[in-house]
C-alpha atoms as a PDB file:
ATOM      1  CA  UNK A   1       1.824 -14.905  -6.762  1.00  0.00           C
ATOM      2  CA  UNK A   2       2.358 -11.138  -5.819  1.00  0.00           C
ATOM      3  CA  UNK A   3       5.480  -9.762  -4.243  1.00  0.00           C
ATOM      4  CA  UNK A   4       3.846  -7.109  -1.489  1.00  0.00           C
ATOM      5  CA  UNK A   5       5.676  -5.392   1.475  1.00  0.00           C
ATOM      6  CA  UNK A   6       3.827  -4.902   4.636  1.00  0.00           C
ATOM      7  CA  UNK A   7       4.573  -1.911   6.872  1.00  0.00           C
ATOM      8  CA  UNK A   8       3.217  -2.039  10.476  1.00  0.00           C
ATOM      9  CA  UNK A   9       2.906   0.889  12.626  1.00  0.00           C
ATOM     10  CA  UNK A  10       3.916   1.388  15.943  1.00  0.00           C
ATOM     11  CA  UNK A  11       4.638  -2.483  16.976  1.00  0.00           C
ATOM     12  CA  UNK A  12       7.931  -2.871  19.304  1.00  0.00           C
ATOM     13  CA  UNK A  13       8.743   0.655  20.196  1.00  0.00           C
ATOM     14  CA  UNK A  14       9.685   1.749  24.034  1.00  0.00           C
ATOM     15  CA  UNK A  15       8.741  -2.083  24.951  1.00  0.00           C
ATOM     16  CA  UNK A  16       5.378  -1.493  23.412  1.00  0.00           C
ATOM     17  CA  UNK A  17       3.457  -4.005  21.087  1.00  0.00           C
ATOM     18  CA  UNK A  18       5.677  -6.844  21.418  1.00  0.00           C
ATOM     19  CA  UNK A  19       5.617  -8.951  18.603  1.00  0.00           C
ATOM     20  CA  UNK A  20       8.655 -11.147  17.893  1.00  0.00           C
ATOM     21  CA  UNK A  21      10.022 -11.348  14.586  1.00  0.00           C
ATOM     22  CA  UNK A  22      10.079 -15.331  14.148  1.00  0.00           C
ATOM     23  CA  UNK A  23       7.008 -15.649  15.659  1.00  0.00           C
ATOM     24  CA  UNK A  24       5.114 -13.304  12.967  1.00  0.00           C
ATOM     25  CA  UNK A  25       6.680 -14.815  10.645  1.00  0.00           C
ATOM     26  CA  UNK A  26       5.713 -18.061  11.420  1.00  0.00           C
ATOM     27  CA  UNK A  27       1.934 -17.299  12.250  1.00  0.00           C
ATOM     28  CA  UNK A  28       1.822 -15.116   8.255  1.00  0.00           C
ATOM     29  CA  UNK A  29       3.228 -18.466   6.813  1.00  0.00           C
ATOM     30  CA  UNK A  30       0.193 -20.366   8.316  1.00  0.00           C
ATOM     31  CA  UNK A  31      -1.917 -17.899   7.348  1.00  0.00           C
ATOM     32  CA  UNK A  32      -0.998 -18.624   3.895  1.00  0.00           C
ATOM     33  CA  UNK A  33       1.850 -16.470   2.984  1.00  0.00           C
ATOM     34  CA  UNK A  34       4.754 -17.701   1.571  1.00  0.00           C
ATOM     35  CA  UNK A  35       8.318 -16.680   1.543  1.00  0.00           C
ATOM     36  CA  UNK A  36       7.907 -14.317   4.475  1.00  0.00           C
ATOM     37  CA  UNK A  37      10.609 -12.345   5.537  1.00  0.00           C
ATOM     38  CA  UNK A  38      11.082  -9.699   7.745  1.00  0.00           C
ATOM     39  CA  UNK A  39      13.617  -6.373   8.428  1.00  0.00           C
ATOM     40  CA  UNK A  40      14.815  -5.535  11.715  1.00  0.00           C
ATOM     41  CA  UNK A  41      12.499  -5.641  14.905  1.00  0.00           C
ATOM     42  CA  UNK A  42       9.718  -2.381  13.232  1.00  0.00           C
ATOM     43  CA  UNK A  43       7.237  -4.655  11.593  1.00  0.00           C
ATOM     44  CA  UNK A  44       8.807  -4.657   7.918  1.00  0.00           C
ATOM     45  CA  UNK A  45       7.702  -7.630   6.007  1.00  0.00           C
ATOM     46  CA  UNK A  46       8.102  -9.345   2.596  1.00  0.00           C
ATOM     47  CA  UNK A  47       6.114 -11.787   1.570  1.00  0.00           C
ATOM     48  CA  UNK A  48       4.368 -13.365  -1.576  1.00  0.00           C
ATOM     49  CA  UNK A  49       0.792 -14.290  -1.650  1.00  0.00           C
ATOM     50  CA  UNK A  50      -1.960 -14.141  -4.564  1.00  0.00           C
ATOM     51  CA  UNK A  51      -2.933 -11.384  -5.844  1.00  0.00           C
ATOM     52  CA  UNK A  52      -5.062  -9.004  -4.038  1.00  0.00           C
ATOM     53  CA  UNK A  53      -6.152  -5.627  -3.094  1.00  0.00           C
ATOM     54  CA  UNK A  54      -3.448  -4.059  -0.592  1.00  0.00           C
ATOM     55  CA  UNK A  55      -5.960  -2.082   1.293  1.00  0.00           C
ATOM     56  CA  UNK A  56      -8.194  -5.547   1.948  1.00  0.00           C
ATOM     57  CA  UNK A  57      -4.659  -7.692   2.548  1.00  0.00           C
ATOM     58  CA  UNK A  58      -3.942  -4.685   4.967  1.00  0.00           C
ATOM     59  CA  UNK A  59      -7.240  -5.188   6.945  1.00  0.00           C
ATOM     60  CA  UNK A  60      -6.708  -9.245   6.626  1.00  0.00           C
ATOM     61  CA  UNK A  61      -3.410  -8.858   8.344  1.00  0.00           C
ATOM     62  CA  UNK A  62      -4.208  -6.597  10.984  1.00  0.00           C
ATOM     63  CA  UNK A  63      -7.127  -8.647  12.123  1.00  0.00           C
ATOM     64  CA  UNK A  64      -4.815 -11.572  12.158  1.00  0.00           C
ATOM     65  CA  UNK A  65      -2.218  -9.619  14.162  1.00  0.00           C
ATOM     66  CA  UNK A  66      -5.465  -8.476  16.730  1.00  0.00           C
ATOM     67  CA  UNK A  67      -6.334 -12.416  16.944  1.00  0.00           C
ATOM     68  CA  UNK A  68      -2.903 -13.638  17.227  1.00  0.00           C
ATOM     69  CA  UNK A  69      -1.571 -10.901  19.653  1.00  0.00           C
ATOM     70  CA  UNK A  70      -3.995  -8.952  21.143  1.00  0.00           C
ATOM     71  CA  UNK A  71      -2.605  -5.626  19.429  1.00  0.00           C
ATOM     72  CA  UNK A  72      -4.747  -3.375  16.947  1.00  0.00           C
ATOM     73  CA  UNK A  73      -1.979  -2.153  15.068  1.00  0.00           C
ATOM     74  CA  UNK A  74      -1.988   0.001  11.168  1.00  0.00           C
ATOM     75  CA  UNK A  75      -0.717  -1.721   8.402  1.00  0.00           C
ATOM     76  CA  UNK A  76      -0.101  -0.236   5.044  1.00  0.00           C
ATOM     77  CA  UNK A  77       0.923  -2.451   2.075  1.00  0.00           C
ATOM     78  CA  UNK A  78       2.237  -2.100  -0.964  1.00  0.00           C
ATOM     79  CA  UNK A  79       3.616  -3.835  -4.056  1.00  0.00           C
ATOM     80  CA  UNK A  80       6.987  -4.814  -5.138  1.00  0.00           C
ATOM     81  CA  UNK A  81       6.825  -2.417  -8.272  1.00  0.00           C
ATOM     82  CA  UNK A  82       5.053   0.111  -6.224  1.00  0.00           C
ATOM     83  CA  UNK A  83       7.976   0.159  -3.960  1.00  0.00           C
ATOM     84  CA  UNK A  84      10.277   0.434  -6.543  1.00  0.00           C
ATOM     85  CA  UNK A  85       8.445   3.302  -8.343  1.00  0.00           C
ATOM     86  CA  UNK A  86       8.537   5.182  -4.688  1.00  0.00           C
ATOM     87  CA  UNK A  87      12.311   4.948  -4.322  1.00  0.00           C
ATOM     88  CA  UNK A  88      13.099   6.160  -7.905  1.00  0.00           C
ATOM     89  CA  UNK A  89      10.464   9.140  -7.846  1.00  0.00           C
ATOM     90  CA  UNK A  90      12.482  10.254  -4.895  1.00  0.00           C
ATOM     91  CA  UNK A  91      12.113  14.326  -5.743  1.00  0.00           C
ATOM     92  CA  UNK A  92      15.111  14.908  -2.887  1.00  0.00           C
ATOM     93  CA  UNK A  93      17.642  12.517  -4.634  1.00  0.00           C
ATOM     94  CA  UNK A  94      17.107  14.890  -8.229  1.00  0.00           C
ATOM     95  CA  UNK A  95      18.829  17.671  -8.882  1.00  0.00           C
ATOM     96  CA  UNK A  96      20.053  17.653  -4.890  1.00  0.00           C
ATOM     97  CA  UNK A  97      22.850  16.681  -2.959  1.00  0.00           C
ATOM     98  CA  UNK A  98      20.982  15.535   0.396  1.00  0.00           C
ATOM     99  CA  UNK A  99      22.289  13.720   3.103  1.00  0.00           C
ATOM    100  CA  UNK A 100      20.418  10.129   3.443  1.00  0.00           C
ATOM    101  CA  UNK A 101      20.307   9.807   6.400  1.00  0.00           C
ATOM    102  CA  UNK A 102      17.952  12.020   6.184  1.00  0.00           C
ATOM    103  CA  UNK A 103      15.517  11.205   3.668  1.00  0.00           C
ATOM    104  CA  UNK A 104      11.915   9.407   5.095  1.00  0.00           C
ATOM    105  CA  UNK A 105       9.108   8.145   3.394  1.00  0.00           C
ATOM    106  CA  UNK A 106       5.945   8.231   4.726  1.00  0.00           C
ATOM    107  CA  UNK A 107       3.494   5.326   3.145  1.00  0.00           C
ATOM    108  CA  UNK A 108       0.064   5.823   2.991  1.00  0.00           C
ATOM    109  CA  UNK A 109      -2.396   2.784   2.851  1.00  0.00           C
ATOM    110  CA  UNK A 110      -4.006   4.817  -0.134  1.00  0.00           C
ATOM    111  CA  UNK A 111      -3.681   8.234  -2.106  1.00  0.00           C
ATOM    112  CA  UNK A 112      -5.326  11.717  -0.176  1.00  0.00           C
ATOM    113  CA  UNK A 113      -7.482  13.589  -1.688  1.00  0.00           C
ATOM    114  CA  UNK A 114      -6.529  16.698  -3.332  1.00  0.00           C
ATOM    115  CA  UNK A 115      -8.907  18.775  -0.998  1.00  0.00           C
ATOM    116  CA  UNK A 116      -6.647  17.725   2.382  1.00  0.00           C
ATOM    117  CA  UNK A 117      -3.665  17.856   0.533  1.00  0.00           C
ATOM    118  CA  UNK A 118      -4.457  21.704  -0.169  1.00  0.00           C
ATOM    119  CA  UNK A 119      -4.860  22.135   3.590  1.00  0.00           C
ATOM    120  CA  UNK A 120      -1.317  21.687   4.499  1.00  0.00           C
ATOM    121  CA  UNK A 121       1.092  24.691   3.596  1.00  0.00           C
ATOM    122  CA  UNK A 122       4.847  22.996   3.248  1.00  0.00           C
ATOM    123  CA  UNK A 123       6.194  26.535   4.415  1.00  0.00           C
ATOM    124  CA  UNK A 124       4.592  26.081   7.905  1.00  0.00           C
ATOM    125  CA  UNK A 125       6.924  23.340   8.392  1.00  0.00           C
ATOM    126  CA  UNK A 126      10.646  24.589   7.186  1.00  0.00           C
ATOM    127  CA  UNK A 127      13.205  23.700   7.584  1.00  0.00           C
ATOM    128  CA  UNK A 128      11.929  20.257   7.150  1.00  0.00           C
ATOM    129  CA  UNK A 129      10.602  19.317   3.844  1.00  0.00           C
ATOM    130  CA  UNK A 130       7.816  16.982   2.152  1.00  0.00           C
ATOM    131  CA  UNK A 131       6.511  16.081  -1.107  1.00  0.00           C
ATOM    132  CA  UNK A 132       3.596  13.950  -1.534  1.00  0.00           C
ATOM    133  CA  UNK A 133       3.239  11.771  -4.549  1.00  0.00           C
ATOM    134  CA  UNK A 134       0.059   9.152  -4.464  1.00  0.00           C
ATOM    135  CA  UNK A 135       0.596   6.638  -2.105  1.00  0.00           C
ATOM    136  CA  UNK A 136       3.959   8.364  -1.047  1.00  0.00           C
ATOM    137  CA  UNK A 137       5.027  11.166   1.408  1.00  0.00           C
ATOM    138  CA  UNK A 138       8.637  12.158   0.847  1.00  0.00           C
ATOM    139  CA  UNK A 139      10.738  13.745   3.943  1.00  0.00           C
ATOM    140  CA  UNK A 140      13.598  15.518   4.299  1.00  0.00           C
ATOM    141  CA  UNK A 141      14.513  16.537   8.035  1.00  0.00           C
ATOM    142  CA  UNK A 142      17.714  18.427   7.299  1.00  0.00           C
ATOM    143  CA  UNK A 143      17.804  18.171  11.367  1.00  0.00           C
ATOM    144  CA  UNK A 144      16.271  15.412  13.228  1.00  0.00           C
ATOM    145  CA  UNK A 145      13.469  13.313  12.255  1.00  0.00           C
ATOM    146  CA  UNK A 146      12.430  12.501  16.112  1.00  0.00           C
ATOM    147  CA  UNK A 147      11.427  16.566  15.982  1.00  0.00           C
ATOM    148  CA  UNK A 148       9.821  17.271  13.186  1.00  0.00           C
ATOM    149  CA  UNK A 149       5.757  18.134  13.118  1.00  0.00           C
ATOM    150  CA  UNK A 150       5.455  15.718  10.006  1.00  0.00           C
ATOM    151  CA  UNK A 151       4.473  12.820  12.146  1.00  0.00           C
ATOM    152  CA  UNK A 152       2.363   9.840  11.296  1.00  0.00           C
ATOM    153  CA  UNK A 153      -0.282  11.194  13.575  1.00  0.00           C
ATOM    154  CA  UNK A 154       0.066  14.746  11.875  1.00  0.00           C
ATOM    155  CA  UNK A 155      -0.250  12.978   8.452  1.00  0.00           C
ATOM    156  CA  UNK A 156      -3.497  10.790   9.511  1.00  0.00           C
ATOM    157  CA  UNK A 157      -5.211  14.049  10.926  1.00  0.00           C
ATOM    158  CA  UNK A 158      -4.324  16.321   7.946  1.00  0.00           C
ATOM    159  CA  UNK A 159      -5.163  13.631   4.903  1.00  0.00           C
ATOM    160  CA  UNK A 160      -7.459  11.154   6.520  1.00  0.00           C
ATOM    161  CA  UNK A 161      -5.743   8.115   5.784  1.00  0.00           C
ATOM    162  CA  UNK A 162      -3.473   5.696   7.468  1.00  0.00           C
ATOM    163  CA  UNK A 163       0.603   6.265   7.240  1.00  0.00           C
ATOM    164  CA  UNK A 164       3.584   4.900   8.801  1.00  0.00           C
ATOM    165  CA  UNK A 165       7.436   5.840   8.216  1.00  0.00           C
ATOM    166  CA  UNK A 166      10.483   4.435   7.389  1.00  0.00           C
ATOM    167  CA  UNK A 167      13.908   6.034   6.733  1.00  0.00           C
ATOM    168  CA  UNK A 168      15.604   5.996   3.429  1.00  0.00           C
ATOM    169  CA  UNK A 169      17.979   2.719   4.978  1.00  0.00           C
ATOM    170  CA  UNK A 170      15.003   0.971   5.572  1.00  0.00           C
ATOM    171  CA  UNK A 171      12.482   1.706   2.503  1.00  0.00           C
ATOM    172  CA  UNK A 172      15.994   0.737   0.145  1.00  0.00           C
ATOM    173  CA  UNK A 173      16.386  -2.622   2.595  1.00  0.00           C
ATOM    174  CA  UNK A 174      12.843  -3.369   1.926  1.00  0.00           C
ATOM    175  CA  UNK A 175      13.117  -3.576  -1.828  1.00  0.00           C
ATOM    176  CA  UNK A 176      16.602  -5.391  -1.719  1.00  0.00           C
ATOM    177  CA  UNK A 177      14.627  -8.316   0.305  1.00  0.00           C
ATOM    178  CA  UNK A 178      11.966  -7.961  -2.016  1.00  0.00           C
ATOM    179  CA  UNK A 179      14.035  -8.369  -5.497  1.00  0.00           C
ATOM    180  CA  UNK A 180      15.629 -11.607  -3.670  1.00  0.00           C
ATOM    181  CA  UNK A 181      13.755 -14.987  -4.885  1.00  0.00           C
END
């Protein structure tokens, strides 16, 4: 069995997407999951299944939640040890004193290429700050997250792939339900 963390996009926000929390995790356990557990009301899950590609579990489980719920919601998914990796490569938390609560990490379902990477020029974007490492977009948003450019939807358009954030709280949460057996 695999440890993997599944990060849904966009599911209970302004009374959008409803999906209750017991319920999910009740359908994901008769789907086969097992020790599924989930973080606050966002769509933040940890569960154990066998071992598989994240970017075909990703498409499993949003198919299931478009069955179950009626909702075609993004899903980005990612290992245990990936997870891990991601929150000690944190390039803001080296050699810098930053606040937080204002730290972000943006997942993305799988690494941008190098050519759309190349199209986005960090200084258009100050004072807010990112770093992109694989599967990983680091924020910081020295003022407010809720208006900075570097959206999901900004991400998406620039690198072509799927993303979703979480705040530093969260992505740290995440790995503390994940190390519990």
């Amino acid at each position: 069995m695999q440890r993997y963390i599944a990060i849904l996009r966009g599911i209970n926000v302004s009374g959008a997407k409803k999906i209750k929390m017991e319920d999910l995790r009740a359908r994901l356990t008769n789907f086969g999951f097992e020790n599924v557990k989930t973080y606050i009301q966002s769509g933040n899950i940890v569960f154990d299944c066998k071992k598989e590609d994240p970017l075909v579990l990703a498409g499993q489980l949003q198919q299931k939640i478009l069955e179950d719920y009626g909702y075609e919601v993004p899903v980005v998914i990612t290992g245990a040890n990936e997870l891990k990796h991601i929150i000690d490569s944190n390039p803001f938390l080296k050699g810098r004193d930053e606040d937080q609560g204002k730290l972000y990490v943006t997942f993305l379902a799988e690494s941008a290429a190098s050519e759309n990477i190349a199209k986005i020029d960090a200084r258009d974007f100050q004072p807010d700050e990112f770093k992109i490492n694989g599967k990983a977009i680091y924020l910081f948003c020295p003022e407010v997250y809720g208006r900075t450019k570097l959206t999901n939807n900004f991400f998406e358009r620039k690198l072509k792939v799927t993303a979703t954030t979480r705040n530093w709280k969260t992505v740290n949460a995440l790995l503390s339900m994940a190390d519990e057996k």
